[in-house]
N, C-alpha and C. Protein backbone atom coordinates (compact mmCIF):
# COMPACT_ATOMS: atom_id res chain seq x y z
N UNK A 1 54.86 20.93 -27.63
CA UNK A 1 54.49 21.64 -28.84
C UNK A 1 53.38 22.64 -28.51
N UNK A 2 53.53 24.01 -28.61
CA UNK A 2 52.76 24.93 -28.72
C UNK A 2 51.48 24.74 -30.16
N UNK A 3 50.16 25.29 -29.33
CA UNK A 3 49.02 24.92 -30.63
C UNK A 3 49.26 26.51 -31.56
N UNK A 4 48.71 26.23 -32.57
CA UNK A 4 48.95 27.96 -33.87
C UNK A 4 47.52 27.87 -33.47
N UNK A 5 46.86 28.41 -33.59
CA UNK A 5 45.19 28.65 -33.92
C UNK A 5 45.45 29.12 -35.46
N UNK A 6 45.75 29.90 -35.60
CA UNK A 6 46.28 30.31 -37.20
C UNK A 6 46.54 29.14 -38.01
N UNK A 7 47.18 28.45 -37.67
CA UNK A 7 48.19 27.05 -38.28
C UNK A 7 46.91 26.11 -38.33
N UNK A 8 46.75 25.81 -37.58
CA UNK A 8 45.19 24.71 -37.14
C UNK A 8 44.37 25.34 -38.46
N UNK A 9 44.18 26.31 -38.58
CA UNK A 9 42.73 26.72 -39.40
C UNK A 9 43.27 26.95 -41.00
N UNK A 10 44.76 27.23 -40.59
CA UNK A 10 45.33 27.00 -42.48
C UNK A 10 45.79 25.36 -42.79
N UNK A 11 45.39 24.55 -41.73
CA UNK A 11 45.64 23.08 -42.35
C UNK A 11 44.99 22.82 -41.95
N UNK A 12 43.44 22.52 -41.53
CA UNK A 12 42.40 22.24 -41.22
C UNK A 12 41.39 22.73 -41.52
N UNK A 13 41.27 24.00 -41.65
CA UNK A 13 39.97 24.94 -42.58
C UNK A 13 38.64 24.08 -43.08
N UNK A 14 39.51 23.14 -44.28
CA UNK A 14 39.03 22.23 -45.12
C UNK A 14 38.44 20.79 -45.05
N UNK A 15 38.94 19.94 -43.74
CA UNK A 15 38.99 18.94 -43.02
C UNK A 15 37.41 19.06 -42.38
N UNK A 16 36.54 17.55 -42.71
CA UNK A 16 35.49 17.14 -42.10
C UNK A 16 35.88 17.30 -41.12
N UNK A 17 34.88 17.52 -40.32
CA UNK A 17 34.78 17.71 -38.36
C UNK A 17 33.70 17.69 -37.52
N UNK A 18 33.75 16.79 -36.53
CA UNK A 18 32.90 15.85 -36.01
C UNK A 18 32.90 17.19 -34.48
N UNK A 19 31.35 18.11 -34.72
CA UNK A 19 31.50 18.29 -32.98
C UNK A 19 30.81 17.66 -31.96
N UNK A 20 31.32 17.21 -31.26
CA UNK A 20 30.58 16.70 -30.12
C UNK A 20 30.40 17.83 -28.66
N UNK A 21 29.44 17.11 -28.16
CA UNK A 21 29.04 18.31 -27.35
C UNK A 21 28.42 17.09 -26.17
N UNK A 22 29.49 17.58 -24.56
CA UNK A 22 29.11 16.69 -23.87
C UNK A 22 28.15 17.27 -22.57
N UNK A 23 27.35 16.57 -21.77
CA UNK A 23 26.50 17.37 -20.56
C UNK A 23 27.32 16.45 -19.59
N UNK A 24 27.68 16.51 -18.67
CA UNK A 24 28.46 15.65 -18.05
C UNK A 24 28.97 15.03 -18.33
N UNK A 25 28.91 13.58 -18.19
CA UNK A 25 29.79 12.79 -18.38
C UNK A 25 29.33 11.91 -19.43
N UNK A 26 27.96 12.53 -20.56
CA UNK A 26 27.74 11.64 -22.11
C UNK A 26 27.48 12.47 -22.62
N UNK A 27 27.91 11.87 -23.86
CA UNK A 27 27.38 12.66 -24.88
C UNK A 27 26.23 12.98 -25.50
N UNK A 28 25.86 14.91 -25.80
CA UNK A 28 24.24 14.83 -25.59
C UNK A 28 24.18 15.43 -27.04
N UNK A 29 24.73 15.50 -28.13
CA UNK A 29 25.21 15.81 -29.88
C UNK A 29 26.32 15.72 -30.15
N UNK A 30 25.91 15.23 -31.23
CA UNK A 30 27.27 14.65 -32.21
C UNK A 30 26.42 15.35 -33.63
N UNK A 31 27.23 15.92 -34.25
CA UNK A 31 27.00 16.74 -35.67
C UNK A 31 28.25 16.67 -36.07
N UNK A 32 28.28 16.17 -37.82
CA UNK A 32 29.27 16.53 -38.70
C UNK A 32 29.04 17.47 -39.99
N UNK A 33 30.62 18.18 -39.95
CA UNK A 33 30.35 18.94 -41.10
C UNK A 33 31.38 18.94 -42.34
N UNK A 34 31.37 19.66 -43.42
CA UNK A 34 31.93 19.31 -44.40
C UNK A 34 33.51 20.22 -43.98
N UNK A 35 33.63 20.65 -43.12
CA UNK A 35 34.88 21.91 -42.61
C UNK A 35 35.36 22.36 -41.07
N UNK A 36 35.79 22.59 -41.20
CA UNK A 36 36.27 23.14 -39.62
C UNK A 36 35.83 24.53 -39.23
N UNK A 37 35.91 25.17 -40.38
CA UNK A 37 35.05 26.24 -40.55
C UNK A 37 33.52 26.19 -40.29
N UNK A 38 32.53 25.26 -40.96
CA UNK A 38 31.06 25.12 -40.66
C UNK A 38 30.90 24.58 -39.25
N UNK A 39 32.38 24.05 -38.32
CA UNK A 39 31.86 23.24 -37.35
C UNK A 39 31.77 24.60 -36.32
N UNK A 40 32.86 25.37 -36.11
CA UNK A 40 33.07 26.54 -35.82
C UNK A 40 31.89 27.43 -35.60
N UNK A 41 31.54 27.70 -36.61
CA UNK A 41 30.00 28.33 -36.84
C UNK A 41 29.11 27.92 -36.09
N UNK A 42 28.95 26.78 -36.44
CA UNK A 42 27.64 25.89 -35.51
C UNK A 42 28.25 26.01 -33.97
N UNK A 43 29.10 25.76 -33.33
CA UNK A 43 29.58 25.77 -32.35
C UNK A 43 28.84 27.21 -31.45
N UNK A 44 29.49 28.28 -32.06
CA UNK A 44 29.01 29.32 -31.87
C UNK A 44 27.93 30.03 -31.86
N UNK A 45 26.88 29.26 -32.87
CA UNK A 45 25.16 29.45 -32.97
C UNK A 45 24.44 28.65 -32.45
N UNK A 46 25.25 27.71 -31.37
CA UNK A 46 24.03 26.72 -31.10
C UNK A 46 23.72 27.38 -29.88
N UNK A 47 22.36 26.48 -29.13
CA UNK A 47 21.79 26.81 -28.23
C UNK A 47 21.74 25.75 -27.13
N UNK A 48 22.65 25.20 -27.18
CA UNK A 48 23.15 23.83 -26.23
C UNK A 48 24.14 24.47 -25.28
N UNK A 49 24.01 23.91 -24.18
CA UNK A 49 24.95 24.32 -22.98
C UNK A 49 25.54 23.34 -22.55
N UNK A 50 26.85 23.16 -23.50
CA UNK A 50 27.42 21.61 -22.86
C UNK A 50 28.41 22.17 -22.16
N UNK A 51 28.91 20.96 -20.96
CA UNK A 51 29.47 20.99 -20.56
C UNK A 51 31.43 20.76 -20.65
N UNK A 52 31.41 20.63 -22.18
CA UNK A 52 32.50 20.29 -22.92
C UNK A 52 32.28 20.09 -24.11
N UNK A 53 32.96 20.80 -25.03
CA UNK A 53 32.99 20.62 -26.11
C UNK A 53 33.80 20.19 -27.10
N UNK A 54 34.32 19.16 -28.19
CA UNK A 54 35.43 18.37 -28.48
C UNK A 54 34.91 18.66 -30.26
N UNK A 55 36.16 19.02 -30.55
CA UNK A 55 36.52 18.90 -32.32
C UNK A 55 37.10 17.58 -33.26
N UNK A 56 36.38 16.83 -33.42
CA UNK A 56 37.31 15.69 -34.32
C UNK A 56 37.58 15.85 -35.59
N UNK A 57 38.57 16.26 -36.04
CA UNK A 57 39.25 16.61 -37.09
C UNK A 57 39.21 15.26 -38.20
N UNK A 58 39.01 15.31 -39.41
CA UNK A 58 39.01 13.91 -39.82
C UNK A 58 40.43 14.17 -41.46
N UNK A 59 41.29 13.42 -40.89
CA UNK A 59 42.51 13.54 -41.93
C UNK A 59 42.84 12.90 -42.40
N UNK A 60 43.15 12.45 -43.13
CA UNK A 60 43.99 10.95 -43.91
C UNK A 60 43.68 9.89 -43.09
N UNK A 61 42.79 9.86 -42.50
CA UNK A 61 42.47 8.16 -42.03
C UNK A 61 42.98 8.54 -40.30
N UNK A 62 42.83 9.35 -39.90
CA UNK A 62 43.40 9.76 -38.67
C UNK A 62 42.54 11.01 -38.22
N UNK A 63 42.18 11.26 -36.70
CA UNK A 63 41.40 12.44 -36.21
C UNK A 63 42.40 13.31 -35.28
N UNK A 64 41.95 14.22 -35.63
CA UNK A 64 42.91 15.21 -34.50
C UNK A 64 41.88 15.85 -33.43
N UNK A 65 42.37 15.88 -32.33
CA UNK A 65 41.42 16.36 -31.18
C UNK A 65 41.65 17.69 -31.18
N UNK A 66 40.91 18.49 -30.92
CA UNK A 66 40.81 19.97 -30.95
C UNK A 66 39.97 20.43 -29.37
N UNK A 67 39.77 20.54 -28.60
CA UNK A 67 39.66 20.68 -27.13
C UNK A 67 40.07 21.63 -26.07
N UNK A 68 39.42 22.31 -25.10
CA UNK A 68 39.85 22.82 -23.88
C UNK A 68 40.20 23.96 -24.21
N UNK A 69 41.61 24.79 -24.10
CA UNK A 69 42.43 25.74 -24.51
C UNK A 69 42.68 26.34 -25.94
N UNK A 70 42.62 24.86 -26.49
CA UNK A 70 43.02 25.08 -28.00
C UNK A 70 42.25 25.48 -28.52
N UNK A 71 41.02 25.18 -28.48
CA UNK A 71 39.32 25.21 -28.98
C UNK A 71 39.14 26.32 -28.83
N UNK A 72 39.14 27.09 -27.38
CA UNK A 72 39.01 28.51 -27.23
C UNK A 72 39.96 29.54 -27.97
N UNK A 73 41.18 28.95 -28.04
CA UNK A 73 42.26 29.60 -28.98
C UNK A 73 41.73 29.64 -30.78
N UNK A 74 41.44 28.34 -30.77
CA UNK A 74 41.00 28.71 -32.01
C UNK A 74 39.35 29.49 -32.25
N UNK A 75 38.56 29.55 -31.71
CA UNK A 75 37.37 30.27 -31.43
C UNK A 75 38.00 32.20 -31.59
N UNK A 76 38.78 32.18 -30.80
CA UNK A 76 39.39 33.33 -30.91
C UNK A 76 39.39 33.92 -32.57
N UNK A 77 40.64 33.00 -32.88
CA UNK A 77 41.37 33.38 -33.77
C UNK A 77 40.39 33.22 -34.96
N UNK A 78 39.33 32.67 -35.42
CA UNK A 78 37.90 32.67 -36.72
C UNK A 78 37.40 33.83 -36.01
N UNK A 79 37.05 34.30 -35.09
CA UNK A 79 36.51 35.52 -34.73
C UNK A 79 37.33 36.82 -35.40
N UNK A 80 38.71 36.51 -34.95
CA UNK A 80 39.33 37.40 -35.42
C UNK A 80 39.18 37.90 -37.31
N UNK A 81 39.20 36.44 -37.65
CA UNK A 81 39.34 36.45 -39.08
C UNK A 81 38.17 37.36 -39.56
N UNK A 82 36.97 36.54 -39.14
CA UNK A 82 35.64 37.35 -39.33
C UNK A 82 35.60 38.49 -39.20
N UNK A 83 36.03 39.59 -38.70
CA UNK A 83 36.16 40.92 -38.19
C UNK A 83 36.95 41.70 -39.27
């Protein structure tokens, strides 16, 4: 299955989201927000240099991972929107 970045952010937009932010191999912040949108933001304004960064999506009782490629795909694509 191919990821949408588009698709992700029109069914997720709205969805609590947990970012974590790792320095090696632990985790050095964990912040939640009310959107995928506010996590986005913060992502992009912080001043942390992790070494990985992970999206937990929070859905009907279930999380979706957001990560690696996709993450940057979707980073893209809210940039785009913003513009």
């Amino acid at each position: 299955m191919v990821f949408d970045a588009s698709e992700a952010m029109s069914r997720f937009g709205e969805s609590h989201t947990t970012v974590v932010l790792w320095q090696r191999f632990e985790v050095s912040h964990r912040e939640m927000f009310d959107s995928l949108k506010s996590a986005i933001e913060f992502i992009r304004g912080n001043s942390f240099r992790p070494t990985r960064v992970e999206l937990h999506l929070h859905r009907g009782g279930h999380d979706v991972l957001i990560a690696g490629d996709e993450l940057a795909q979707l980073l893209q694509e809210h940039a785009g929107q913003k513009a």
